[in-house]
C-alpha atoms as a PDB file:
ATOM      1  CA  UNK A   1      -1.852  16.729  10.507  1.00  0.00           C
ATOM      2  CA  UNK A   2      -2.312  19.483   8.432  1.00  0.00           C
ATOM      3  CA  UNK A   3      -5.939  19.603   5.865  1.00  0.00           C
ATOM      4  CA  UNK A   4      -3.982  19.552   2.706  1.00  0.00           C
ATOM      5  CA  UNK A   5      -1.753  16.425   3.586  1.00  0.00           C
ATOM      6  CA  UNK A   6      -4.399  15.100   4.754  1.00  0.00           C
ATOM      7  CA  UNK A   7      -6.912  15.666   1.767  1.00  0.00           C
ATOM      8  CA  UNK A   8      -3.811  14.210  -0.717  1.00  0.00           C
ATOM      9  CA  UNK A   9      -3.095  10.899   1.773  1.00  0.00           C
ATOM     10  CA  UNK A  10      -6.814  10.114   1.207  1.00  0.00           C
ATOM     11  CA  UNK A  11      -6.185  10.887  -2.746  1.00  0.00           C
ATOM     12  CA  UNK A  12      -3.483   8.679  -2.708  1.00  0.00           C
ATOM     13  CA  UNK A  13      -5.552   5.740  -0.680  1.00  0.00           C
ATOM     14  CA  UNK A  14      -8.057   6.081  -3.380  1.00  0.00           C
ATOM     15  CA  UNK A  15      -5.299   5.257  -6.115  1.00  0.00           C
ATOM     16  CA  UNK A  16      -3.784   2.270  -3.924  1.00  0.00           C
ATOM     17  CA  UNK A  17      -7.377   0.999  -4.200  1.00  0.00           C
ATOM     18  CA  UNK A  18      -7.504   1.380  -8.033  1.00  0.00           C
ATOM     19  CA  UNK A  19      -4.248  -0.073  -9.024  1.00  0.00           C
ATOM     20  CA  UNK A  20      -4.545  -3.759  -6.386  1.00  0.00           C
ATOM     21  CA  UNK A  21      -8.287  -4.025  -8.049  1.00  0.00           C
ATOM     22  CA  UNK A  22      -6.269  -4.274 -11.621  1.00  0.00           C
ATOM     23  CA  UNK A  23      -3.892  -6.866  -9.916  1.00  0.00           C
ATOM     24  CA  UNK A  24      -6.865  -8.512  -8.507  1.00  0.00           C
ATOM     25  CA  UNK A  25      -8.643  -8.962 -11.977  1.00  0.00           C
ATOM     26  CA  UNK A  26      -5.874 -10.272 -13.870  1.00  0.00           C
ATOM     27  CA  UNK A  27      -5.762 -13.963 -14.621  1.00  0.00           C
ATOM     28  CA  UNK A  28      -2.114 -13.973 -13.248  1.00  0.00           C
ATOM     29  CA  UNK A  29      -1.500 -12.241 -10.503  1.00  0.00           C
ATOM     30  CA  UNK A  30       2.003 -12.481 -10.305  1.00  0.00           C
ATOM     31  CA  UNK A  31       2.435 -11.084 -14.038  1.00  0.00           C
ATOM     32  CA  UNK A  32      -0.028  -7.933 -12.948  1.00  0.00           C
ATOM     33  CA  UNK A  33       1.945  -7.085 -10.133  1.00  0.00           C
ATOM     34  CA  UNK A  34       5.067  -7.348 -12.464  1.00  0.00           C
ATOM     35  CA  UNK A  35       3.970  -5.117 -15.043  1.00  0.00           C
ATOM     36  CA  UNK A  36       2.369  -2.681 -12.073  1.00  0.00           C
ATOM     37  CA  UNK A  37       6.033  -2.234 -11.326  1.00  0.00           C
ATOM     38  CA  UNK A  38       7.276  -1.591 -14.496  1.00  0.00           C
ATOM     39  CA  UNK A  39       4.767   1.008 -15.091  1.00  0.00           C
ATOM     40  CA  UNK A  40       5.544   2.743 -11.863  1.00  0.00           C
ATOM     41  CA  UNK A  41       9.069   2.853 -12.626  1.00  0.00           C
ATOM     42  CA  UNK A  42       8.973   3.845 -16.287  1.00  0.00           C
ATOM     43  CA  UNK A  43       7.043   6.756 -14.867  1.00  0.00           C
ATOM     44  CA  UNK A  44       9.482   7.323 -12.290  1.00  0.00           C
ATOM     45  CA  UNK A  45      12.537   7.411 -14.791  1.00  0.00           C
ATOM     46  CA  UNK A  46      10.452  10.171 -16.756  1.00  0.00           C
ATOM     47  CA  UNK A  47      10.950  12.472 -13.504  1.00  0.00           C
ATOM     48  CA  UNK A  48      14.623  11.355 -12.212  1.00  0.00           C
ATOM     49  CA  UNK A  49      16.210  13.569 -14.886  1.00  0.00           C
ATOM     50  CA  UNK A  50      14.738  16.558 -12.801  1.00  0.00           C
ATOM     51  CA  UNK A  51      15.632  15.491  -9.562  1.00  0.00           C
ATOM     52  CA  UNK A  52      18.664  15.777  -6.931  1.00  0.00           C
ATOM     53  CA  UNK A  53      20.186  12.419  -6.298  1.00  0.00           C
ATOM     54  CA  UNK A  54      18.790  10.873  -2.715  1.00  0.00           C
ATOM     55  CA  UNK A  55      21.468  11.713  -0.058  1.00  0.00           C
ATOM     56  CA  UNK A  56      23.691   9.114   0.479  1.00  0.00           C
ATOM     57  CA  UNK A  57      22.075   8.570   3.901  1.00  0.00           C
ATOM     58  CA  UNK A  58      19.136   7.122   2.721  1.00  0.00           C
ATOM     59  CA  UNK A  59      20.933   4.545   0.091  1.00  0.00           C
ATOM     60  CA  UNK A  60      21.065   1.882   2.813  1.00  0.00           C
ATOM     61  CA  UNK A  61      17.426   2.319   3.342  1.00  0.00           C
ATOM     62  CA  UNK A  62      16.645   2.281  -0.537  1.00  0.00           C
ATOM     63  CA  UNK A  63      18.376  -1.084  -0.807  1.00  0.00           C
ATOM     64  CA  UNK A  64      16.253  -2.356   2.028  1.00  0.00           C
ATOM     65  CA  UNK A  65      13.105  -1.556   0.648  1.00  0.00           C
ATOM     66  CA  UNK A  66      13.553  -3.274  -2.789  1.00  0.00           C
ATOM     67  CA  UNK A  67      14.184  -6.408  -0.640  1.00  0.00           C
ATOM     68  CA  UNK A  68      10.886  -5.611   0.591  1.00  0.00           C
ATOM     69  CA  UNK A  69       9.424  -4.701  -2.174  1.00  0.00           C
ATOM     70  CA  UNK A  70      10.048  -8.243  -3.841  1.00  0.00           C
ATOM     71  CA  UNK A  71       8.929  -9.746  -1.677  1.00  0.00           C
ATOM     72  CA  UNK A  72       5.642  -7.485  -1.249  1.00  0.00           C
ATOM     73  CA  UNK A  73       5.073  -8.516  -4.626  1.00  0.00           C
ATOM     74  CA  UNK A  74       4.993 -12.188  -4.639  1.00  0.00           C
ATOM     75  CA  UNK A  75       3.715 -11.827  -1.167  1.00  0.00           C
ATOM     76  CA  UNK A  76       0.420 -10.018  -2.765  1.00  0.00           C
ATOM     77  CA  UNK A  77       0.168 -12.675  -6.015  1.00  0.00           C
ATOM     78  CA  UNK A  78      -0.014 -15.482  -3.883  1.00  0.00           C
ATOM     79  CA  UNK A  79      -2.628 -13.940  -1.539  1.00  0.00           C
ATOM     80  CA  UNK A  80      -5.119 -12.634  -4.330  1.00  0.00           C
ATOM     81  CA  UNK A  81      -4.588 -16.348  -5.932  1.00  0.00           C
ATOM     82  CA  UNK A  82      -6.042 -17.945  -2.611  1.00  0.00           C
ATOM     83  CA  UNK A  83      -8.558 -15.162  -1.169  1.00  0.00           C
ATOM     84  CA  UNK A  84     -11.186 -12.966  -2.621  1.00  0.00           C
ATOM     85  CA  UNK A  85      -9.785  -9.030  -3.246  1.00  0.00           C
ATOM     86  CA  UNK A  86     -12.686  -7.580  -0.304  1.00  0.00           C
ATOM     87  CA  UNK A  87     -11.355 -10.032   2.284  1.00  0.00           C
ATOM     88  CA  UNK A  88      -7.580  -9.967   1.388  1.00  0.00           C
ATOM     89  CA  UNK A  89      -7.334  -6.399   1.133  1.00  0.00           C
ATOM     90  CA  UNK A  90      -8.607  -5.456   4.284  1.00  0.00           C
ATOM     91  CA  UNK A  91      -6.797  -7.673   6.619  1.00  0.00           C
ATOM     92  CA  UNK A  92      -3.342  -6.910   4.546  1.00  0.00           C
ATOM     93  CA  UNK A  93      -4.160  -2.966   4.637  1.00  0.00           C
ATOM     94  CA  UNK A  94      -5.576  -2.970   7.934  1.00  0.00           C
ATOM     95  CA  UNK A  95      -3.264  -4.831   9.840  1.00  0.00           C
ATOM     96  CA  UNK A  96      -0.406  -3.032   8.371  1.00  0.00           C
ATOM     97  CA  UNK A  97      -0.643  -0.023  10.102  1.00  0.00           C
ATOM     98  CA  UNK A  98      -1.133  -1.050  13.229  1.00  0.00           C
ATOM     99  CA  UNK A  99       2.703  -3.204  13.313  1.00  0.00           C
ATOM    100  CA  UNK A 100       4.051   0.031  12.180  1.00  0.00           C
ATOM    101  CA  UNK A 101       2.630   2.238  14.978  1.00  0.00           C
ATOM    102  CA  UNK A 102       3.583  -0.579  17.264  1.00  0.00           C
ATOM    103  CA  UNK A 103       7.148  -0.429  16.029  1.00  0.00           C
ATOM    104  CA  UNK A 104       7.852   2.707  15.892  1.00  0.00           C
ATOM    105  CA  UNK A 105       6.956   3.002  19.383  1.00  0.00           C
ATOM    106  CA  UNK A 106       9.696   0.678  20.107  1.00  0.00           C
ATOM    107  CA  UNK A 107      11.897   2.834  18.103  1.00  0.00           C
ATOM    108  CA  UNK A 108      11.057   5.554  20.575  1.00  0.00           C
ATOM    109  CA  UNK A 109       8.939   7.811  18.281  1.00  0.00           C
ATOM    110  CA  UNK A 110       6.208   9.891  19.621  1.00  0.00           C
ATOM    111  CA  UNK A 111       3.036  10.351  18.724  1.00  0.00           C
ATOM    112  CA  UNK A 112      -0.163  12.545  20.653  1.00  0.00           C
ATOM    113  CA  UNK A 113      -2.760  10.652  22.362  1.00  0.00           C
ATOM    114  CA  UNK A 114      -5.226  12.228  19.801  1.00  0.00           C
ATOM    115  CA  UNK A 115      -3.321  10.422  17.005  1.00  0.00           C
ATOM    116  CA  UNK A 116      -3.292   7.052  18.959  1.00  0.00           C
ATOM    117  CA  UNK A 117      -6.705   7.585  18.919  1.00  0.00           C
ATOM    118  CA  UNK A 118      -7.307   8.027  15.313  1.00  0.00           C
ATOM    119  CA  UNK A 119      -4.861   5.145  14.588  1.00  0.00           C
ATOM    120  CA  UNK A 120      -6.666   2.440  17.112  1.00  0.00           C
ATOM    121  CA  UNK A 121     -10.214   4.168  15.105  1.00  0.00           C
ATOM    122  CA  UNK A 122      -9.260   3.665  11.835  1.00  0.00           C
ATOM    123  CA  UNK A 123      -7.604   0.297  12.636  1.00  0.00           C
ATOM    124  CA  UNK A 124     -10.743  -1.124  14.576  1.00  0.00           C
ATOM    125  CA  UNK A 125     -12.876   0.146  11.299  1.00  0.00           C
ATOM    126  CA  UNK A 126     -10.879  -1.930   9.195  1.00  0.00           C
ATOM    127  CA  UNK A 127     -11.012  -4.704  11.279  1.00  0.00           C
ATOM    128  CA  UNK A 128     -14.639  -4.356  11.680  1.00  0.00           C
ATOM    129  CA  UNK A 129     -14.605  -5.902   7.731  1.00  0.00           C
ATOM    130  CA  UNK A 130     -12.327  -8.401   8.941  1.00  0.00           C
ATOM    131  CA  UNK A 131     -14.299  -9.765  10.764  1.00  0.00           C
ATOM    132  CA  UNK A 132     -17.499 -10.037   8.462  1.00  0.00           C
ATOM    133  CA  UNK A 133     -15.254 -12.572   6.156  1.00  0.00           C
ATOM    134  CA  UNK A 134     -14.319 -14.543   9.257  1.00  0.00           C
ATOM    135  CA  UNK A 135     -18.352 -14.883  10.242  1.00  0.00           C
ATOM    136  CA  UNK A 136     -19.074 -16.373   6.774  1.00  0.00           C
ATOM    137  CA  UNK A 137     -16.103 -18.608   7.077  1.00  0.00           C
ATOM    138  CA  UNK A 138     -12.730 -17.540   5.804  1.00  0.00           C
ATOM    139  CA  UNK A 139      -9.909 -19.892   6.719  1.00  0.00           C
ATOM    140  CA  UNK A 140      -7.532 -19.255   9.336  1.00  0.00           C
ATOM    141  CA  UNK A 141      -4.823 -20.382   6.174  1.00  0.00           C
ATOM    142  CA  UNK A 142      -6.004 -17.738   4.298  1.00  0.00           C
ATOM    143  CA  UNK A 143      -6.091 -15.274   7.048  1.00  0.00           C
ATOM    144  CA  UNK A 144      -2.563 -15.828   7.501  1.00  0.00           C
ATOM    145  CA  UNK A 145      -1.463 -15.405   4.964  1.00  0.00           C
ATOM    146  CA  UNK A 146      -2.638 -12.323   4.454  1.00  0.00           C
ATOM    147  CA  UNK A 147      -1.422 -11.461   7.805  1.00  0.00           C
ATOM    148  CA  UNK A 148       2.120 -12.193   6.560  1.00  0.00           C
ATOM    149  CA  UNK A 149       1.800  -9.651   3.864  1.00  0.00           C
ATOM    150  CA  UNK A 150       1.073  -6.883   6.569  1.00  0.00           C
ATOM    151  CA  UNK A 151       4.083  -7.396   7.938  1.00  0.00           C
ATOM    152  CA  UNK A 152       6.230  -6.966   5.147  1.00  0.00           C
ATOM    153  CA  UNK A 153       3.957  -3.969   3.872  1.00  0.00           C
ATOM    154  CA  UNK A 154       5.170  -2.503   7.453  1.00  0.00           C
ATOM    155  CA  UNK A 155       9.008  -3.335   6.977  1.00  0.00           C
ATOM    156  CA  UNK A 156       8.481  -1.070   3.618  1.00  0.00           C
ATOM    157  CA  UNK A 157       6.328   1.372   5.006  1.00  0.00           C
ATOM    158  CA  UNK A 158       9.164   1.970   8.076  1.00  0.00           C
ATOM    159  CA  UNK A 159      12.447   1.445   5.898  1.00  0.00           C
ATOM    160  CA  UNK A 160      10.563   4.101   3.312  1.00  0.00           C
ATOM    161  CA  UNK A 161       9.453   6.412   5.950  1.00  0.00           C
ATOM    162  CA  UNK A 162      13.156   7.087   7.328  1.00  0.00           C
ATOM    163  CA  UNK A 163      14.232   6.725   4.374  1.00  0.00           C
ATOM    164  CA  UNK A 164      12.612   9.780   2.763  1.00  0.00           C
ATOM    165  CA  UNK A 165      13.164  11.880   5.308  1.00  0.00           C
ATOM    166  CA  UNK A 166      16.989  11.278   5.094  1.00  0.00           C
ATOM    167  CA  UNK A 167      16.817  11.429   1.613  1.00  0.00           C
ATOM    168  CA  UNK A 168      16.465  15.504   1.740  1.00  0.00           C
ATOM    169  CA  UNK A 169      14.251  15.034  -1.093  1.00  0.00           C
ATOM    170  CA  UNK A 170      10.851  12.613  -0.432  1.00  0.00           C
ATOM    171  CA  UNK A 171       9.841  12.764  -4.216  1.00  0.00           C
ATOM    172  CA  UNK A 172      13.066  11.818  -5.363  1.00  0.00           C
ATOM    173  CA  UNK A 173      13.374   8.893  -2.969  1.00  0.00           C
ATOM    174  CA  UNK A 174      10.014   7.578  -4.243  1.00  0.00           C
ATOM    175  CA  UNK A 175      11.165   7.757  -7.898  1.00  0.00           C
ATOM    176  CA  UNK A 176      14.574   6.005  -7.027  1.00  0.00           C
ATOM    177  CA  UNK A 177      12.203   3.402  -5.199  1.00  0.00           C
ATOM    178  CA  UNK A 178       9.789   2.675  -8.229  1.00  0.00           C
ATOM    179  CA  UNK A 179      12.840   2.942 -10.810  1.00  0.00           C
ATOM    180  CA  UNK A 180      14.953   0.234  -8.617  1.00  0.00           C
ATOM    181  CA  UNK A 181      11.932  -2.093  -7.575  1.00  0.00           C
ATOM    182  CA  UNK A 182      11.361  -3.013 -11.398  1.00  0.00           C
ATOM    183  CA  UNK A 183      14.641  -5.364 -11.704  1.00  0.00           C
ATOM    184  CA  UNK A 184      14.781  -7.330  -8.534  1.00  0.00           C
ATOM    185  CA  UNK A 185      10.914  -8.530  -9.603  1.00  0.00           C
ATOM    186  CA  UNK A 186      11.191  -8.858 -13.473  1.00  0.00           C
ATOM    187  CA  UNK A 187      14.697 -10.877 -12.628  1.00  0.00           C
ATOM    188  CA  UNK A 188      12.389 -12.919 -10.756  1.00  0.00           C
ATOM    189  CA  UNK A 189       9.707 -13.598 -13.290  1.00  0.00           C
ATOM    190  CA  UNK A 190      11.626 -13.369 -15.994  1.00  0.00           C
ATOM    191  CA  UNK A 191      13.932 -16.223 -14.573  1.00  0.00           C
ATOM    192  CA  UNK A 192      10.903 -18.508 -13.400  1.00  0.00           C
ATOM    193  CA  UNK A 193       8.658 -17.513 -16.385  1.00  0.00           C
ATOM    194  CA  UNK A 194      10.576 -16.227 -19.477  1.00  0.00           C
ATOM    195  CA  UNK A 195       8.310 -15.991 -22.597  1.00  0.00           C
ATOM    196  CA  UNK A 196       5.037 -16.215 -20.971  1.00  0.00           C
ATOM    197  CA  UNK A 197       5.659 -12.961 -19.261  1.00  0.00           C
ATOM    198  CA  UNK A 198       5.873 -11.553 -22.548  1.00  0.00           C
ATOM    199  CA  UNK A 199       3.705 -12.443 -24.095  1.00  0.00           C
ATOM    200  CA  UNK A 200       1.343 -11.859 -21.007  1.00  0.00           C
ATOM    201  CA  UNK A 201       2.759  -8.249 -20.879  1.00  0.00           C
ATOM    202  CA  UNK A 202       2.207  -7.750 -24.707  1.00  0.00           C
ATOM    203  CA  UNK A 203      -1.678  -8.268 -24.289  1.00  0.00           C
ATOM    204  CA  UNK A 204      -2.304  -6.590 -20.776  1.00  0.00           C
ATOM    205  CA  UNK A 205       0.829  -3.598 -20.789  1.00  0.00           C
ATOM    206  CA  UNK A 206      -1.548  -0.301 -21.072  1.00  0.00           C
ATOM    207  CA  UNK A 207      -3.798  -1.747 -18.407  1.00  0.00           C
ATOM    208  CA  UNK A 208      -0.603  -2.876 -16.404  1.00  0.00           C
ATOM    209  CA  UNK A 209       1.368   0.164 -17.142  1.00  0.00           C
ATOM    210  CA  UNK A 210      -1.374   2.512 -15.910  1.00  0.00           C
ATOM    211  CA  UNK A 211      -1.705   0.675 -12.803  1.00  0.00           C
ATOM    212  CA  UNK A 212       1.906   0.932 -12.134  1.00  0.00           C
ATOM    213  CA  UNK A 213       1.260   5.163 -12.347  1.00  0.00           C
ATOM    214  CA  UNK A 214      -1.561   5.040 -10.150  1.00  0.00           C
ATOM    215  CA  UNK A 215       0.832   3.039  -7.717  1.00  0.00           C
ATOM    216  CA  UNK A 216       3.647   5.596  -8.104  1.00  0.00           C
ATOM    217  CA  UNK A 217       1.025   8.602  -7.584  1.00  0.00           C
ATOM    218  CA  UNK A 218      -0.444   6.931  -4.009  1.00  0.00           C
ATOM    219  CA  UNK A 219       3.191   5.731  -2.714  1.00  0.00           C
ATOM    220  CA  UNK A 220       4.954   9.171  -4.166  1.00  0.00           C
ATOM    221  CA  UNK A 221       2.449  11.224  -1.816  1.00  0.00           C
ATOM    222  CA  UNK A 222       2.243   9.263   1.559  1.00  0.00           C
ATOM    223  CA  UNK A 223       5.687   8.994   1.329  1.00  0.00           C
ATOM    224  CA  UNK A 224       5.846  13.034   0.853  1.00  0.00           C
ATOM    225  CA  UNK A 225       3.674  13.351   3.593  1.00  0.00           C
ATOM    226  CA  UNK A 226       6.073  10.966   5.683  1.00  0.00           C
ATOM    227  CA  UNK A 227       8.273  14.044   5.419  1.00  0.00           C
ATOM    228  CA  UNK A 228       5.742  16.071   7.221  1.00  0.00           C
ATOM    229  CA  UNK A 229       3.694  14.377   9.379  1.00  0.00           C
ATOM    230  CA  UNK A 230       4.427  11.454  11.715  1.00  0.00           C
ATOM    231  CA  UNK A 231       4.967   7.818   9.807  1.00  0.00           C
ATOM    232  CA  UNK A 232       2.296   6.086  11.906  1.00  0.00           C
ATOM    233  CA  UNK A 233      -0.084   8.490  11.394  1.00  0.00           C
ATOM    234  CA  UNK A 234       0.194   8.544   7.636  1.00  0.00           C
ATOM    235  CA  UNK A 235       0.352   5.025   7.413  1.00  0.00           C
ATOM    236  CA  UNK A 236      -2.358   4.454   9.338  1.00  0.00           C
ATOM    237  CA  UNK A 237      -4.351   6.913   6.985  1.00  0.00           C
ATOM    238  CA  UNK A 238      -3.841   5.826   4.070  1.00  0.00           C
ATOM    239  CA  UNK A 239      -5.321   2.228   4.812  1.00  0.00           C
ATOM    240  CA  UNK A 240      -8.537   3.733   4.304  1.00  0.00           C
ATOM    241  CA  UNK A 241      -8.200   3.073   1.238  1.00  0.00           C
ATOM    242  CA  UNK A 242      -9.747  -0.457   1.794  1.00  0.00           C
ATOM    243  CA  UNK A 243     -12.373   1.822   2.464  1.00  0.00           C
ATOM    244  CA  UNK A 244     -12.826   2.892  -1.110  1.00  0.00           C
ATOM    245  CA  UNK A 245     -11.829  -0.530  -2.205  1.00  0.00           C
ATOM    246  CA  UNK A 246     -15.303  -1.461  -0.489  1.00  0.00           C
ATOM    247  CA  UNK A 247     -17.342   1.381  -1.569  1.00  0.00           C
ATOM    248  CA  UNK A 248     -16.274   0.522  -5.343  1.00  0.00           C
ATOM    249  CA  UNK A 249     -17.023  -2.603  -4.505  1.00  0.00           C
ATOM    250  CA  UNK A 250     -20.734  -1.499  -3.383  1.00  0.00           C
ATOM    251  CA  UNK A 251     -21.269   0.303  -6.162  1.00  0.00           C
ATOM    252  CA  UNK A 252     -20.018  -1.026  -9.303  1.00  0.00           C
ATOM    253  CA  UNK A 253     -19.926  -4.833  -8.062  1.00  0.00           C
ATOM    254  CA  UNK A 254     -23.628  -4.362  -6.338  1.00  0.00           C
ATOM    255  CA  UNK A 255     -21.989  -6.174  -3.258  1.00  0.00           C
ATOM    256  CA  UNK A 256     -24.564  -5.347  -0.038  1.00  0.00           C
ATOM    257  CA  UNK A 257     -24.099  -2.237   1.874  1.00  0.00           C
ATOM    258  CA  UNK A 258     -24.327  -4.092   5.338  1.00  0.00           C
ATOM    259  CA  UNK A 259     -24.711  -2.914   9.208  1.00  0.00           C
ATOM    260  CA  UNK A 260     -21.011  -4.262   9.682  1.00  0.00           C
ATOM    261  CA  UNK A 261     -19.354  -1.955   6.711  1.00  0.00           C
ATOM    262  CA  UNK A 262     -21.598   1.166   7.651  1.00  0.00           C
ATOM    263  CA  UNK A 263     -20.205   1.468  10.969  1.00  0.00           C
ATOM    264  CA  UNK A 264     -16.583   0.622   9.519  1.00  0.00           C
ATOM    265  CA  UNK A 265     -17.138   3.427   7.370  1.00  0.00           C
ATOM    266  CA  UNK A 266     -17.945   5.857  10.442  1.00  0.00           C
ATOM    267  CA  UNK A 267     -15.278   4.384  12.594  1.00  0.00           C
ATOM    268  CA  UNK A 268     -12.622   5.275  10.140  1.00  0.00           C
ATOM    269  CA  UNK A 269     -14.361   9.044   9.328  1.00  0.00           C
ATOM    270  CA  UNK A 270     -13.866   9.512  13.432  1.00  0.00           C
ATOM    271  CA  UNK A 271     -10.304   7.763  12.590  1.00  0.00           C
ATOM    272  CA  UNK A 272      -9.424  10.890   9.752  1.00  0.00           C
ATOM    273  CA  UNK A 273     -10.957  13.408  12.088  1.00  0.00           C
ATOM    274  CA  UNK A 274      -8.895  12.296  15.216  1.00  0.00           C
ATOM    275  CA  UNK A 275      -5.719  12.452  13.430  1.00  0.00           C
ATOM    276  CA  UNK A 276      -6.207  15.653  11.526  1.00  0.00           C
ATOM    277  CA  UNK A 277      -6.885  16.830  14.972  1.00  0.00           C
ATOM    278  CA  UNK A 278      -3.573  14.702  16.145  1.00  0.00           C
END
């Protein structure tokens, strides 16, 4: 992978983190991931104007991914209700990328031994955290549920992935994405909630509306690098941002800096570094 994609994927991990912290600190999760939509794909529709159309190829795909997409949403809401954002994060994000690697081998995609490497590195380095929250007693009913979310943030991340590339244009795929996901999830909460979404949205939109930008920012350039770079390897990168997630955690929460998340920290580094090398 080359420095540059890989300098942005990390960029773009580092906005994932920022945008699922505002989800996490709203008082209804559900409503923040709404509104993290919306601001994604009013973004989005600022930038269509400019763009080709997505070759027809990829419409199938596009469809698939707002089912996915939904469903990622209330997926995340009900996890962040139940779990903590440190624990919940990391086993959704670092799970994720491993089910992708896994099944794109199936699909018969290659990938060097060098970038296996860096995948099973940054994977076990995420884990690592994992299992910290499972020492002081997180509940395998938690767990799983969390688990569940990986696997539909993998059925995005692969429908996405092809997607863009037969798209002929990975930016303009991303904006169709974030422009399409906001009805399927407003119909949704707008049908089970009505007026308290509104008023909900009224009092939180700028902080919801700028998460939805930092969202479209991080998904718009992993899945541009998707176009360059092997899926699984991308993927797999840009779960360090539950990296960051703990580092902001560190430092602006004063959570403890312990053994466990030092050597996740240097287990992912040799992660990056295998699969730039990859």
């Amino acid at each position: 992978m080359d420095g540059h994609v890989l300098l942005l994927v990390l960029a773009a991990a580092r906005l994932h983190a920022t945008w699922i912290s505002m989800v996490k600190g709203g008082s209804n999760k559900l409503f923040e991931s709404s509104m993290n939509a919306l601001g994604g794909g009013l973004g989005a529709l600022l930038i269509l104007p400019f763009l080709p159309a997505p070759a027809p190829e990829s419409w199938g795909l596009l469809a698939l991914s707002c089912c996915f997409h939904l469903t990622y949403y209330i997926c995340i809401s009900q996890a962040y209700d139940k779990v903590d954002l440190s624990m919940g994060y990391t086993i959704m994000r670092g799970c994720a990328p491993m089910i992708t690697a896994l099944a794109l081998l199936l699909l018969g995609n290659h990938i060097s031994l060098t970038g296996w490497g860096g995948v099973l590195l940054l994977c076990l380095g995420i884990l690592t955290l994992t299992l910290e929250h499972v020492h002081k007693g997180a509940r395998a009913a938690d767990i799983l549920i969390c688990l569940r979310t990986s696997l539909v943030i993998a059925g995005y991340t692969l429908a996405d992935g092809y997607g863009a590339r037969a798209s002929g244009n990975g930016v303009s795929y991303t904006c169709w994405i974030f422009f399409l996901n906001i009805f399927p999830i407003h119909a949704y909460v707008l049908w089970r909630h009505g007026g308290t979404y509104i008023s909900y949205l009224r009092k939180r939109a700028a902080t919801g509306l700028f998460g939805g930008l930092c969202g479209l920012g991080s998904y718009g350039i992993a899945l541009w690098a998707m176009t360059l770079a092997p899926i699984a390897l991308v993927a797999a990168l840009r779960e360090t941002s539950v990296i960051f997630g703990m580092l902001l955690a560190v430092i602006f929460l004063h959570e403890r800096l312990s053994r466990s998340r030092i050597m996740a920290i240097l287990i992912v580094m040799g992660g990056a570094m295998l699969i730039r090398l990859g």
